[in-house]
PDB file of N, CA and C in Angstrom:
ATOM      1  N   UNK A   1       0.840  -1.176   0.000  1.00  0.00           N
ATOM      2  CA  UNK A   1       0.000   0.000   0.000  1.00  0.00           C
ATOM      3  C   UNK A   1       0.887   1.242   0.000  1.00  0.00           C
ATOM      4  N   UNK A   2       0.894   2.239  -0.628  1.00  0.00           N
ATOM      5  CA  UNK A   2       1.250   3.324  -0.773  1.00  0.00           C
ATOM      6  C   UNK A   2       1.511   4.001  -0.001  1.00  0.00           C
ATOM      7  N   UNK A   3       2.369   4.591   0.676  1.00  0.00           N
ATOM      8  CA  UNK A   3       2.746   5.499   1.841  1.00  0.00           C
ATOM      9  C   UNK A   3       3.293   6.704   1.737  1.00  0.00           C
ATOM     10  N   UNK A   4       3.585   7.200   2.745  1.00  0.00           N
ATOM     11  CA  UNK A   4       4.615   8.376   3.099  1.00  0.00           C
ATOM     12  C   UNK A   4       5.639   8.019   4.713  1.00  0.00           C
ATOM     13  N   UNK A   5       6.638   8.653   4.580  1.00  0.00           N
ATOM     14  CA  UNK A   5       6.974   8.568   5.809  1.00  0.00           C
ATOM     15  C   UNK A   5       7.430   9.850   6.470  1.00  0.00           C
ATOM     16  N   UNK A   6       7.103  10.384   7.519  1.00  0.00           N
ATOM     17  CA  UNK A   6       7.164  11.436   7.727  1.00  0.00           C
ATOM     18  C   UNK A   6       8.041  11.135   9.146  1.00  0.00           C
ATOM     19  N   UNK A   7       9.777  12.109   8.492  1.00  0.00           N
ATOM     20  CA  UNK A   7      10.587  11.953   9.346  1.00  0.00           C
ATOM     21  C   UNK A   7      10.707  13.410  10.201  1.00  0.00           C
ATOM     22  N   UNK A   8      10.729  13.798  11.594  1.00  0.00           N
ATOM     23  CA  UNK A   8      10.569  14.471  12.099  1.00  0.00           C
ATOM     24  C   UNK A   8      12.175  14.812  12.686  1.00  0.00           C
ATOM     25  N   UNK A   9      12.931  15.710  12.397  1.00  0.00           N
ATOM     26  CA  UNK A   9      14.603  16.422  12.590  1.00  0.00           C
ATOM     27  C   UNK A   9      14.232  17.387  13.176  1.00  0.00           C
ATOM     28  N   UNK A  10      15.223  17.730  14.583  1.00  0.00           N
ATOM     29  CA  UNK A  10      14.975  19.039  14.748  1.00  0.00           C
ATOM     30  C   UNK A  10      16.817  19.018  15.368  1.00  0.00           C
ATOM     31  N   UNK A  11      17.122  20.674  14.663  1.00  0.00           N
ATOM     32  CA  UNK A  11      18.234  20.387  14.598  1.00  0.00           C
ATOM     33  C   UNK A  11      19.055  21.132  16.336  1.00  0.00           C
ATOM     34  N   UNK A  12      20.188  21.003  16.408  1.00  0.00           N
ATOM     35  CA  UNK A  12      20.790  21.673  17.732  1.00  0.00           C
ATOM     36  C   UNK A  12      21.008  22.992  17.654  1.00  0.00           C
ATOM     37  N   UNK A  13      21.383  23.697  18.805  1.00  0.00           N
ATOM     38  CA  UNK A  13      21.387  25.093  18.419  1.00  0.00           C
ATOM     39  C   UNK A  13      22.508  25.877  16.869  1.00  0.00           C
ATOM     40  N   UNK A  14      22.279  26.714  16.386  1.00  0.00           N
ATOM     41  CA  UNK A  14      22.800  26.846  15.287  1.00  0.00           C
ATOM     42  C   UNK A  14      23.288  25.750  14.189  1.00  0.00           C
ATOM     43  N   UNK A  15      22.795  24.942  13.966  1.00  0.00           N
ATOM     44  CA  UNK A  15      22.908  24.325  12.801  1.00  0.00           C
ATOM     45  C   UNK A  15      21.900  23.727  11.899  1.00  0.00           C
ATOM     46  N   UNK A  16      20.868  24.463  11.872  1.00  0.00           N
ATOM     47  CA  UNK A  16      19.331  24.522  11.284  1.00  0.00           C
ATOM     48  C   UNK A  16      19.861  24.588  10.146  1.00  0.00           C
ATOM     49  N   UNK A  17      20.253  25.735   9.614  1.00  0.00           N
ATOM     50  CA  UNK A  17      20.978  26.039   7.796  1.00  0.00           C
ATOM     51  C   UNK A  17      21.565  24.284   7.475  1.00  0.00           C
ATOM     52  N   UNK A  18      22.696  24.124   8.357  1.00  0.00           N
ATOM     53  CA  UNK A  18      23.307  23.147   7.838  1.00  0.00           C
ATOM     54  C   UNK A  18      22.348  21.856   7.997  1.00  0.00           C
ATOM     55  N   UNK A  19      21.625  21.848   8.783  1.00  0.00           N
ATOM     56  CA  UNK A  19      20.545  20.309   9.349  1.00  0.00           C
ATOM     57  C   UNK A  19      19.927  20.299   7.989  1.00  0.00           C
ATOM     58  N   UNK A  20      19.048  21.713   7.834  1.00  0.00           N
ATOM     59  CA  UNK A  20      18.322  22.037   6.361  1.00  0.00           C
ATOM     60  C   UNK A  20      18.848  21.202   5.154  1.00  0.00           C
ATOM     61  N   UNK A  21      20.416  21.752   5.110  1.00  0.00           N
ATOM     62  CA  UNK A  21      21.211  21.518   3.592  1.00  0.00           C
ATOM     63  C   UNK A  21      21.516  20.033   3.682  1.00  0.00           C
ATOM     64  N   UNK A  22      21.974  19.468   4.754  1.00  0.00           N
ATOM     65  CA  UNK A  22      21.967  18.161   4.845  1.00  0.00           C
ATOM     66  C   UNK A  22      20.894  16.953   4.507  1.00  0.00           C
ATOM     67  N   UNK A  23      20.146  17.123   5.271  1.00  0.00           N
ATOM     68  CA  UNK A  23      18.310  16.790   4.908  1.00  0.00           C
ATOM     69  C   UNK A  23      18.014  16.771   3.700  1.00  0.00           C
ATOM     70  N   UNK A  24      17.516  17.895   2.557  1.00  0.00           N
ATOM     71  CA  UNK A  24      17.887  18.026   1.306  1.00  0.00           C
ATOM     72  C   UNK A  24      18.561  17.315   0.352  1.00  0.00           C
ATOM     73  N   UNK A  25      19.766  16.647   1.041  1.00  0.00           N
ATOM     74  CA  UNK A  25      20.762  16.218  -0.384  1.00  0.00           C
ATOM     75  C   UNK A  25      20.357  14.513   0.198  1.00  0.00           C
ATOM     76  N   UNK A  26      20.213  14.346   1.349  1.00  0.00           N
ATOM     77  CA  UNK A  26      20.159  12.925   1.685  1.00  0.00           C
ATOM     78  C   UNK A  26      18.611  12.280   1.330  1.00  0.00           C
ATOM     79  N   UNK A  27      17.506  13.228   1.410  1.00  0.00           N
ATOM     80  CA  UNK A  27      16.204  13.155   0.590  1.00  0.00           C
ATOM     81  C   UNK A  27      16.297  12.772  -0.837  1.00  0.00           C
ATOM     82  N   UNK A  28      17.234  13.683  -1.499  1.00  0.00           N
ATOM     83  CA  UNK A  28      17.300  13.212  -2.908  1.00  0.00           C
ATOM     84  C   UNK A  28      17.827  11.671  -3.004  1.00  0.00           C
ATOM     85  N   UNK A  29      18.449  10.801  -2.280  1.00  0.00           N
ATOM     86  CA  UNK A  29      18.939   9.322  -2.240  1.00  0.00           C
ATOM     87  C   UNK A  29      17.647   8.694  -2.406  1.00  0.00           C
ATOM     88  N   UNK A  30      17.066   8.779  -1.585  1.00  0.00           N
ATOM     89  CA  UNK A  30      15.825   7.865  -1.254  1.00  0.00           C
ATOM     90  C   UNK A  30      14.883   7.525  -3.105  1.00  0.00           C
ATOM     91  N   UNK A  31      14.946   8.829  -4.054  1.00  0.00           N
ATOM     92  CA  UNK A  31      14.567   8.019  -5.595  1.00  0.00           C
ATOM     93  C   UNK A  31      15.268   6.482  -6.219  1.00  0.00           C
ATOM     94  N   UNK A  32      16.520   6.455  -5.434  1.00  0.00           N
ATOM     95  CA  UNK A  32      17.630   5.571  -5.504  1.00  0.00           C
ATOM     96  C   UNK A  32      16.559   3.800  -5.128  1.00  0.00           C
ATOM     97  N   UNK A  33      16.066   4.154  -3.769  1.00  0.00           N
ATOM     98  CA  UNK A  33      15.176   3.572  -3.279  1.00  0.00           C
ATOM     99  C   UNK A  33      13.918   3.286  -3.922  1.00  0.00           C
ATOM    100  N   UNK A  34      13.386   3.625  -4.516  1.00  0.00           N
ATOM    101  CA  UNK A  34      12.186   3.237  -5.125  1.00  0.00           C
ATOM    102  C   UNK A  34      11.450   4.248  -4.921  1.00  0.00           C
ATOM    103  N   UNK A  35      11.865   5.330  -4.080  1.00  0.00           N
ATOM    104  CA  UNK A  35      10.402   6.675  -3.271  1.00  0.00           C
ATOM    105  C   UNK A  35      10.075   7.047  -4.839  1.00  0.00           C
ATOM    106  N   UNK A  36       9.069   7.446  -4.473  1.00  0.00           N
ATOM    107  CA  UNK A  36       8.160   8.035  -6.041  1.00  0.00           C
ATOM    108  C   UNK A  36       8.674   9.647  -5.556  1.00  0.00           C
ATOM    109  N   UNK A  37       8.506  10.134  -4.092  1.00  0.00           N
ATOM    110  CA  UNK A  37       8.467  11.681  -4.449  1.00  0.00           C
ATOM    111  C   UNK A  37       9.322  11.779  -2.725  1.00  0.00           C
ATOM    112  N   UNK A  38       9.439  12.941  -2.718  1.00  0.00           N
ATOM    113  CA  UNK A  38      10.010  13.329  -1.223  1.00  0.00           C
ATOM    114  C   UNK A  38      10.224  15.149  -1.217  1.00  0.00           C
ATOM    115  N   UNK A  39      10.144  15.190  -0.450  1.00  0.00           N
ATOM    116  CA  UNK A  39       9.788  16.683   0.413  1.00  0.00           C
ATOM    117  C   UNK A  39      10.961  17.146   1.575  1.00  0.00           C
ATOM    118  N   UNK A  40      11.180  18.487   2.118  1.00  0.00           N
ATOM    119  CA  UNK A  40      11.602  18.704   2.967  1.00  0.00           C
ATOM    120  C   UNK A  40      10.904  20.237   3.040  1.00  0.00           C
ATOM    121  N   UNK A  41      10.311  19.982   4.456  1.00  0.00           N
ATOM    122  CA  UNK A  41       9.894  21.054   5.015  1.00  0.00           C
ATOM    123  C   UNK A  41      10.658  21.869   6.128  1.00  0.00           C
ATOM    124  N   UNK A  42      10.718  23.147   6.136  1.00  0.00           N
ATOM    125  CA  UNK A  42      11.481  24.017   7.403  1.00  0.00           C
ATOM    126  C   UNK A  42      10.234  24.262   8.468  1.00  0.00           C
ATOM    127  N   UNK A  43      10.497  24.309   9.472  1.00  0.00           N
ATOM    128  CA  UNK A  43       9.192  25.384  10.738  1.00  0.00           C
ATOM    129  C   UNK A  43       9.948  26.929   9.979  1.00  0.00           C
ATOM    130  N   UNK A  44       8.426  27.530   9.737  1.00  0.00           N
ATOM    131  CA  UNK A  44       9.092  28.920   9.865  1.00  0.00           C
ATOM    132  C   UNK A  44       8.392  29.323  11.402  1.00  0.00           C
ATOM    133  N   UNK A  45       8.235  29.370  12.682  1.00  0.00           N
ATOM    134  CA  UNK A  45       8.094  29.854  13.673  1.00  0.00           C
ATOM    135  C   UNK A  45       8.878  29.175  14.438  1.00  0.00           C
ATOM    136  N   UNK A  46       9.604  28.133  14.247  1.00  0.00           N
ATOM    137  CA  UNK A  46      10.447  27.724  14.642  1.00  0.00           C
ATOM    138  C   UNK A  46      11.682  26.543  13.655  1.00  0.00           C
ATOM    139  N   UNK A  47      12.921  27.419  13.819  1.00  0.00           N
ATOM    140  CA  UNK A  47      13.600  27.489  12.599  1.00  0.00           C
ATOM    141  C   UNK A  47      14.509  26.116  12.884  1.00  0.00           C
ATOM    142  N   UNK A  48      14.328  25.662  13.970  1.00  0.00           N
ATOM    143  CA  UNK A  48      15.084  24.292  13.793  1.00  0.00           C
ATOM    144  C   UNK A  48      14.338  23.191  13.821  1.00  0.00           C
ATOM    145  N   UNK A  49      13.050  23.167  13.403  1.00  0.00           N
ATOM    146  CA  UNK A  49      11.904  21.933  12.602  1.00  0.00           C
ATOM    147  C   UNK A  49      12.407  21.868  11.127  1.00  0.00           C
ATOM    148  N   UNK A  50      12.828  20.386  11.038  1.00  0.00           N
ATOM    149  CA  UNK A  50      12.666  20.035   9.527  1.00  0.00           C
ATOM    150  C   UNK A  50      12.285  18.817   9.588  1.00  0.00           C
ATOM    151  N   UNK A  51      10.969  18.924   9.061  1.00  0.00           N
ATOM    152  CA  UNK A  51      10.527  17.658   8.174  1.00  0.00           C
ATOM    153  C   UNK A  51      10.406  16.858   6.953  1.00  0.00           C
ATOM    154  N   UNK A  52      11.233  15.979   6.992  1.00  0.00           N
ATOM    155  CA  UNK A  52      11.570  15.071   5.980  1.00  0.00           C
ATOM    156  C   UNK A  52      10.100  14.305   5.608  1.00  0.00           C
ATOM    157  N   UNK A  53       9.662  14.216   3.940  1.00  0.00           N
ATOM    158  CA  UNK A  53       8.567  13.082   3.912  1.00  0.00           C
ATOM    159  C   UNK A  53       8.726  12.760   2.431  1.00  0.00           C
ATOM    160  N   UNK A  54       9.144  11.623   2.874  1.00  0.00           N
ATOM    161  CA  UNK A  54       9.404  10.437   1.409  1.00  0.00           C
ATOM    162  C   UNK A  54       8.245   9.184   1.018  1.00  0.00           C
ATOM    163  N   UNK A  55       7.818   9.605  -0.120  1.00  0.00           N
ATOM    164  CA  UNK A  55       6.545   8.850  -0.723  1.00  0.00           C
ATOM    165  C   UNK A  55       7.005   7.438  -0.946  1.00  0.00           C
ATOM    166  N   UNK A  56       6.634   6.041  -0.739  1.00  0.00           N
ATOM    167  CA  UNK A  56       7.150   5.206  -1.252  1.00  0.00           C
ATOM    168  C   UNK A  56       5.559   3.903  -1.459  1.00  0.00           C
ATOM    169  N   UNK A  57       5.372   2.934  -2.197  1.00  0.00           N
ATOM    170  CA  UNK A  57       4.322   1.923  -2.847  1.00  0.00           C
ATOM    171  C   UNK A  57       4.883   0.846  -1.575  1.00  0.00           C
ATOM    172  N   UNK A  58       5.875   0.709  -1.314  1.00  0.00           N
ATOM    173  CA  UNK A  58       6.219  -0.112  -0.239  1.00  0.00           C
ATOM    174  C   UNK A  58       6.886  -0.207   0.780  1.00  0.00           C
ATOM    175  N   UNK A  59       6.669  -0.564   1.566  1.00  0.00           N
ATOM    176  CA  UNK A  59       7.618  -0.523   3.016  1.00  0.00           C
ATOM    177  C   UNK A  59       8.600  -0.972   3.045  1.00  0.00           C
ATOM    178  N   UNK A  60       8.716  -2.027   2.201  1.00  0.00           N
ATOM    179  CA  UNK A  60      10.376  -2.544   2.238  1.00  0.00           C
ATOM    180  C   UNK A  60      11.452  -1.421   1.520  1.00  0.00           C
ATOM    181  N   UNK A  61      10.676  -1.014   0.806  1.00  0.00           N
ATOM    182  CA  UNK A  61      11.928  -0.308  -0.041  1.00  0.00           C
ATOM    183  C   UNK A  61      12.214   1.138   1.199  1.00  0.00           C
ATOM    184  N   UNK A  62      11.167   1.165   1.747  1.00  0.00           N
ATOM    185  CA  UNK A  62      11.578   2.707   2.835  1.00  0.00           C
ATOM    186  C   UNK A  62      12.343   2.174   3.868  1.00  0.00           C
ATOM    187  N   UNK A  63      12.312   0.659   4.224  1.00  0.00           N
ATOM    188  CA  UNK A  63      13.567   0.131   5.139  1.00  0.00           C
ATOM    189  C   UNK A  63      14.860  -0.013   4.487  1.00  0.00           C
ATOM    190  N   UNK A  64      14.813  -0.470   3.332  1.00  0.00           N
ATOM    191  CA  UNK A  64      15.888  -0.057   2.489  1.00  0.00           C
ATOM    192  C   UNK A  64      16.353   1.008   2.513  1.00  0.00           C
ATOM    193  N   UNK A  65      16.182   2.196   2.121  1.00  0.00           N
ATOM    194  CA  UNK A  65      16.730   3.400   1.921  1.00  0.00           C
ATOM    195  C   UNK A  65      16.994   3.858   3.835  1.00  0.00           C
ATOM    196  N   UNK A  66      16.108   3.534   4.674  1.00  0.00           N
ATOM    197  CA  UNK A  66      16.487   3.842   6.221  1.00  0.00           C
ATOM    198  C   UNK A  66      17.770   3.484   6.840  1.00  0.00           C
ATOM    199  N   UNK A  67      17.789   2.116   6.310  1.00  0.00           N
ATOM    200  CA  UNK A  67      18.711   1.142   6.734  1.00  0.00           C
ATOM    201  C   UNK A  67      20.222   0.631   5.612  1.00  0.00           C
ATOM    202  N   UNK A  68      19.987   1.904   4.629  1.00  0.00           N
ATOM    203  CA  UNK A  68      21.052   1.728   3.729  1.00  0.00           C
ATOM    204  C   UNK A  68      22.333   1.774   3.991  1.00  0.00           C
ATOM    205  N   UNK A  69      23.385   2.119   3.647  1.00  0.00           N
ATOM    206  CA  UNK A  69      24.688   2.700   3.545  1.00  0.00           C
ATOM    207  C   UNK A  69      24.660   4.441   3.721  1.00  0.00           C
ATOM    208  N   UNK A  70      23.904   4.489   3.003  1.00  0.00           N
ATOM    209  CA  UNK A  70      23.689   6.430   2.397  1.00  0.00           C
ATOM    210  C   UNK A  70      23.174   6.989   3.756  1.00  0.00           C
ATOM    211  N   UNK A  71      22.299   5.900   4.569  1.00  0.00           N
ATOM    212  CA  UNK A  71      21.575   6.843   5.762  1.00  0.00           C
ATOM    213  C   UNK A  71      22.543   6.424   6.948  1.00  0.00           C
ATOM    214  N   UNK A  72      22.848   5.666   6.680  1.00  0.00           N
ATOM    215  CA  UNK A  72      23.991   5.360   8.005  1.00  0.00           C
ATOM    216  C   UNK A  72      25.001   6.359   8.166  1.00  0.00           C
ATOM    217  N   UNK A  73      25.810   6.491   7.063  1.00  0.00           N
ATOM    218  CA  UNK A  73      26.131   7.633   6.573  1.00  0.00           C
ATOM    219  C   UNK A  73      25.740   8.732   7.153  1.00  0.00           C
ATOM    220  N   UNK A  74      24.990   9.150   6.387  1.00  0.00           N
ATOM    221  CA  UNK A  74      24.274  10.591   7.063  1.00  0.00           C
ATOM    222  C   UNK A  74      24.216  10.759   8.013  1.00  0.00           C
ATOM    223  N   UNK A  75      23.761  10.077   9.041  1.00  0.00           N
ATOM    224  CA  UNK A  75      23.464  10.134  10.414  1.00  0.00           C
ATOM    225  C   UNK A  75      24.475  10.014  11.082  1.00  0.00           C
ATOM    226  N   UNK A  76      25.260   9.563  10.701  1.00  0.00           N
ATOM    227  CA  UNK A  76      26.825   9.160  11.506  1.00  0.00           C
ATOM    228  C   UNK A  76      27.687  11.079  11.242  1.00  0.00           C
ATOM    229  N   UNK A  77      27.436  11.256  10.089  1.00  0.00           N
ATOM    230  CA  UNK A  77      28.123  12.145  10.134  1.00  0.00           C
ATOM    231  C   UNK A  77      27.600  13.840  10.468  1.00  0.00           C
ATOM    232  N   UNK A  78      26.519  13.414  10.609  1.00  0.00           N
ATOM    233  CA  UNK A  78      25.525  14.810  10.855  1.00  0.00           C
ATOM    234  C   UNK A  78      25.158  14.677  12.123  1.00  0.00           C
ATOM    235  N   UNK A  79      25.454  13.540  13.483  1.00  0.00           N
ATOM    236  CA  UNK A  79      24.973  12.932  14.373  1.00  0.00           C
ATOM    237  C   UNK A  79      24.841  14.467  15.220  1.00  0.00           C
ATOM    238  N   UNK A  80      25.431  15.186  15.528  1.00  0.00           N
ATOM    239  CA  UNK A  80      25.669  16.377  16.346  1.00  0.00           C
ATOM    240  C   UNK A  80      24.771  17.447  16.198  1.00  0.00           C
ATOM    241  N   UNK A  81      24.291  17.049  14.736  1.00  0.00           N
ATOM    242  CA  UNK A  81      23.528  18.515  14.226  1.00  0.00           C
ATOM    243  C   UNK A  81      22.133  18.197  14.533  1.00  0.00           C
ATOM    244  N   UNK A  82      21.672  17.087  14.733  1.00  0.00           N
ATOM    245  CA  UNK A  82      20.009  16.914  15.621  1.00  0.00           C
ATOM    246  C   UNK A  82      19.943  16.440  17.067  1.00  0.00           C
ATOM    247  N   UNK A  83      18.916  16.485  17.130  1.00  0.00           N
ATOM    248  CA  UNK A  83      18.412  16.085  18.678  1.00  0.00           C
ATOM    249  C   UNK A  83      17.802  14.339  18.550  1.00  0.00           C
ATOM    250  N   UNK A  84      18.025  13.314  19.076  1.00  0.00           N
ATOM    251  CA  UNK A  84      17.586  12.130  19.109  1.00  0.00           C
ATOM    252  C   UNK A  84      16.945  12.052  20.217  1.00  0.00           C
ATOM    253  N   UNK A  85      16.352  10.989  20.432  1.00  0.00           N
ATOM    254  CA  UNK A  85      16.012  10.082  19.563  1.00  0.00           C
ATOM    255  C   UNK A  85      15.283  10.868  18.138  1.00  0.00           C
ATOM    256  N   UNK A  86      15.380  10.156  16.922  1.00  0.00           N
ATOM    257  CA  UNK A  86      14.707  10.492  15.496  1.00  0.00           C
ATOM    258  C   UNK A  86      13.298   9.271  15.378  1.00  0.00           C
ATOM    259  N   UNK A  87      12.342   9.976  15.409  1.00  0.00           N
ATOM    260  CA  UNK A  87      11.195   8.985  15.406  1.00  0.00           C
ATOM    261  C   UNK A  87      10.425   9.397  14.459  1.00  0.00           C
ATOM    262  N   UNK A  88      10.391   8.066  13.188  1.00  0.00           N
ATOM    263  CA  UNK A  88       9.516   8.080  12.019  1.00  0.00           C
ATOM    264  C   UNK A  88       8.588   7.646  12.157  1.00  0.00           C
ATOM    265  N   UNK A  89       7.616   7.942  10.998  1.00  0.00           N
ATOM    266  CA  UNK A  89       5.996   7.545  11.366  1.00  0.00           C
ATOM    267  C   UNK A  89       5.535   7.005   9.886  1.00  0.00           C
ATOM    268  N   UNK A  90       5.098   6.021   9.188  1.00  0.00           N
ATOM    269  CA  UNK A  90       4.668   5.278   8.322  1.00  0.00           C
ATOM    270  C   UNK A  90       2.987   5.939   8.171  1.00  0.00           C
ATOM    271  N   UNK A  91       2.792   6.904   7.103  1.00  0.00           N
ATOM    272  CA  UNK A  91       1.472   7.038   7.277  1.00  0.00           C
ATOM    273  C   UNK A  91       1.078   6.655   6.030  1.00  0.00           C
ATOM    274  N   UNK A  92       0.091   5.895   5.879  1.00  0.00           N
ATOM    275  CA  UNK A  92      -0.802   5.371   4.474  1.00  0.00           C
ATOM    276  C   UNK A  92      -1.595   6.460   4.025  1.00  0.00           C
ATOM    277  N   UNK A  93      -1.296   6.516   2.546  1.00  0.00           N
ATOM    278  CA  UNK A  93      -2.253   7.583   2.140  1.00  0.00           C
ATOM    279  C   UNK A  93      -3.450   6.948   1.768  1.00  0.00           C
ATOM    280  N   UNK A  94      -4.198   8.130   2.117  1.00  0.00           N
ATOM    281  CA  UNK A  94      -6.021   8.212   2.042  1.00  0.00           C
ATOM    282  C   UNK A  94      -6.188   8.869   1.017  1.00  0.00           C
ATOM    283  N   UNK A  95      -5.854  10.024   0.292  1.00  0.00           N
ATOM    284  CA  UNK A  95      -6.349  10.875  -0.453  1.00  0.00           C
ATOM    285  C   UNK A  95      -5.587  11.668  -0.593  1.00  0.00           C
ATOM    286  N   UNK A  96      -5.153  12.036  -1.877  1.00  0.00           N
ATOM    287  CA  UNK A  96      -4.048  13.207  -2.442  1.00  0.00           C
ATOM    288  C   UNK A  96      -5.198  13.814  -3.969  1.00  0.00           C
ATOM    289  N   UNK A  97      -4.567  15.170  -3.361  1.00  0.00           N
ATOM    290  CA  UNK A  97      -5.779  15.979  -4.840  1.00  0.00           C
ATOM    291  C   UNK A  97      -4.187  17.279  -4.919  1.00  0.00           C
ATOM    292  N   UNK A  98      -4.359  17.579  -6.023  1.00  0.00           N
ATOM    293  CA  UNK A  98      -3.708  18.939  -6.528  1.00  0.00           C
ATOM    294  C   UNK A  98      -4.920  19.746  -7.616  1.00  0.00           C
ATOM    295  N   UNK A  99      -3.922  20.928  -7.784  1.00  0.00           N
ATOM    296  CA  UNK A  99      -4.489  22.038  -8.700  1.00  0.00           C
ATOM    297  C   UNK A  99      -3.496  22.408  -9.349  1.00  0.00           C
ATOM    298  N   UNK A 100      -4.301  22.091 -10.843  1.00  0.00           N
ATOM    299  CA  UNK A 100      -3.309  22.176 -12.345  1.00  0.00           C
ATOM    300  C   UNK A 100      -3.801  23.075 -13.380  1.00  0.00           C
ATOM    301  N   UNK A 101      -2.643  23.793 -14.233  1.00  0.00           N
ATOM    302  CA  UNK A 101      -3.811  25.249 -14.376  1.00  0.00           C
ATOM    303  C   UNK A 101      -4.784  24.465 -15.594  1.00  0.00           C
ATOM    304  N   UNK A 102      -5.774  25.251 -16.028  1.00  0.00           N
ATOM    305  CA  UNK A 102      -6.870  24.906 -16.998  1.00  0.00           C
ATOM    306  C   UNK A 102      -5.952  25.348 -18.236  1.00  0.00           C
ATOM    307  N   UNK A 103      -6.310  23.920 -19.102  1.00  0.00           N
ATOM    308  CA  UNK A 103      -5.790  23.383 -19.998  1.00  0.00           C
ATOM    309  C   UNK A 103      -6.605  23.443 -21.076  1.00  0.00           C
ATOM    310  N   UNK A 104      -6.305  24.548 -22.447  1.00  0.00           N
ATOM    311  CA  UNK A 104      -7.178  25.135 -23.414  1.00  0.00           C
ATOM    312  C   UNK A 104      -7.333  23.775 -24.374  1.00  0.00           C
ATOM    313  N   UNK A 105      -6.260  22.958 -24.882  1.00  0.00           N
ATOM    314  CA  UNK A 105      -6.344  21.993 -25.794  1.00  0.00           C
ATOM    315  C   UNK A 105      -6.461  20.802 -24.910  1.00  0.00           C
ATOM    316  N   UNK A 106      -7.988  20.294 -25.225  1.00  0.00           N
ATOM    317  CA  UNK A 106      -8.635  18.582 -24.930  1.00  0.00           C
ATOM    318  C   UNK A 106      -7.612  17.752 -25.072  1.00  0.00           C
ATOM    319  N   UNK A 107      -6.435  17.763 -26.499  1.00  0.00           N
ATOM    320  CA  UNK A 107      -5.979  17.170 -26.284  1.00  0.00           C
ATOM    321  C   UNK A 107      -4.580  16.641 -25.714  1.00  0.00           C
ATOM    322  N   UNK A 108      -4.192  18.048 -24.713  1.00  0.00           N
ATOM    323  CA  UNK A 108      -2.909  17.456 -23.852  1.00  0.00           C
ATOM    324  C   UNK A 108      -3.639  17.279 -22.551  1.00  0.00           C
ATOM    325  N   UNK A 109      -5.044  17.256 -21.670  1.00  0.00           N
ATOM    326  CA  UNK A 109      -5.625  16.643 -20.832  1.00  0.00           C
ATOM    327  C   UNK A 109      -6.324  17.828 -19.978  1.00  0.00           C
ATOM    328  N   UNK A 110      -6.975  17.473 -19.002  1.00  0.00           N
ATOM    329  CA  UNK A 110      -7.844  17.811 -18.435  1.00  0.00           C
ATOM    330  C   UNK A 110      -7.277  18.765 -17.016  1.00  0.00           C
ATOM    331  N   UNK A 111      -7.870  19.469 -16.794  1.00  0.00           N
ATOM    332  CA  UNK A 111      -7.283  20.121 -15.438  1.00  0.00           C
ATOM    333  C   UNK A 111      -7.908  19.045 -14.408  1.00  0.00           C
ATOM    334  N   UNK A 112      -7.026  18.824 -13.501  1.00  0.00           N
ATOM    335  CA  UNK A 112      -7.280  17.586 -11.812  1.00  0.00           C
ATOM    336  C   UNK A 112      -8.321  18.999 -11.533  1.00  0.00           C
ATOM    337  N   UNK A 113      -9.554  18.628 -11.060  1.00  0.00           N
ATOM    338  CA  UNK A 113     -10.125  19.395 -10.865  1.00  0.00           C
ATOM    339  C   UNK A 113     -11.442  18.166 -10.220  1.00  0.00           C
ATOM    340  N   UNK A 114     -12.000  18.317  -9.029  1.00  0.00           N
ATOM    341  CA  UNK A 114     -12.536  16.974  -8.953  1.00  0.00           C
ATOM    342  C   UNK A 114     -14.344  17.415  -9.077  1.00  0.00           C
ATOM    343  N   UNK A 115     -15.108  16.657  -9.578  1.00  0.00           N
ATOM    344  CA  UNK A 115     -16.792  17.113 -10.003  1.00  0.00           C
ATOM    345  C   UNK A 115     -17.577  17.117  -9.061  1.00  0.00           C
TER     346      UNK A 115
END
């Protein structure tokens, strides 16, 4: 079943920028993994929230990419710049909708627009 995983970082004092830039490049691995999509969000009211959320069709492949080389990695070497314990959350998606602009020619498709 289709998921997300929504990883919750919050970084130590002054190294939010770098927690940020780190987060970012180690998100992009996870396509490596099978993730269809992935995200990184900042807190703007509070500047050392970053949330990581990587889309993936299966759970094995998000233990894969967790439990890789690349994240061991990461974490080993960024270990200073968050606060642990790091606790992920497996959430199944229910429902995803977007807005796509209106599309003059029928035939390159329809605006997601739901009836």
């Amino acid at each position: 079943m289709a998921g997300s995983v929504h990883i919750p970082w919050y970084a130590t004092g002054f190294r939010g920028d770098k927690m940020e830039a780190a987060v970012a490049e180690f998100a992009k691995v996870s396509l490596r993994y099978g993730a269809s999509a992935y995200s990184v969000y900042r807190g703007r009211d509070d500047r050392y929230k970053i949330l990581q959320v990587v889309e993936f069709e299966h759970k094995a492949d998000w233990e894969a990419y967790w439990n890789g080389p690349e994240a061991v990695r990461f974490r080993a070497t960024s270990s200073g710049w968050y606060q642990v314990p790091v606790v992920y959350a497996w959430q199944d998606l229910v429902v995803k909708g977007d807005m796509r602009p209106e599309v003059d020619d029928p035939a390159v498709g329809t605006p997601n627009v739901p009836a």
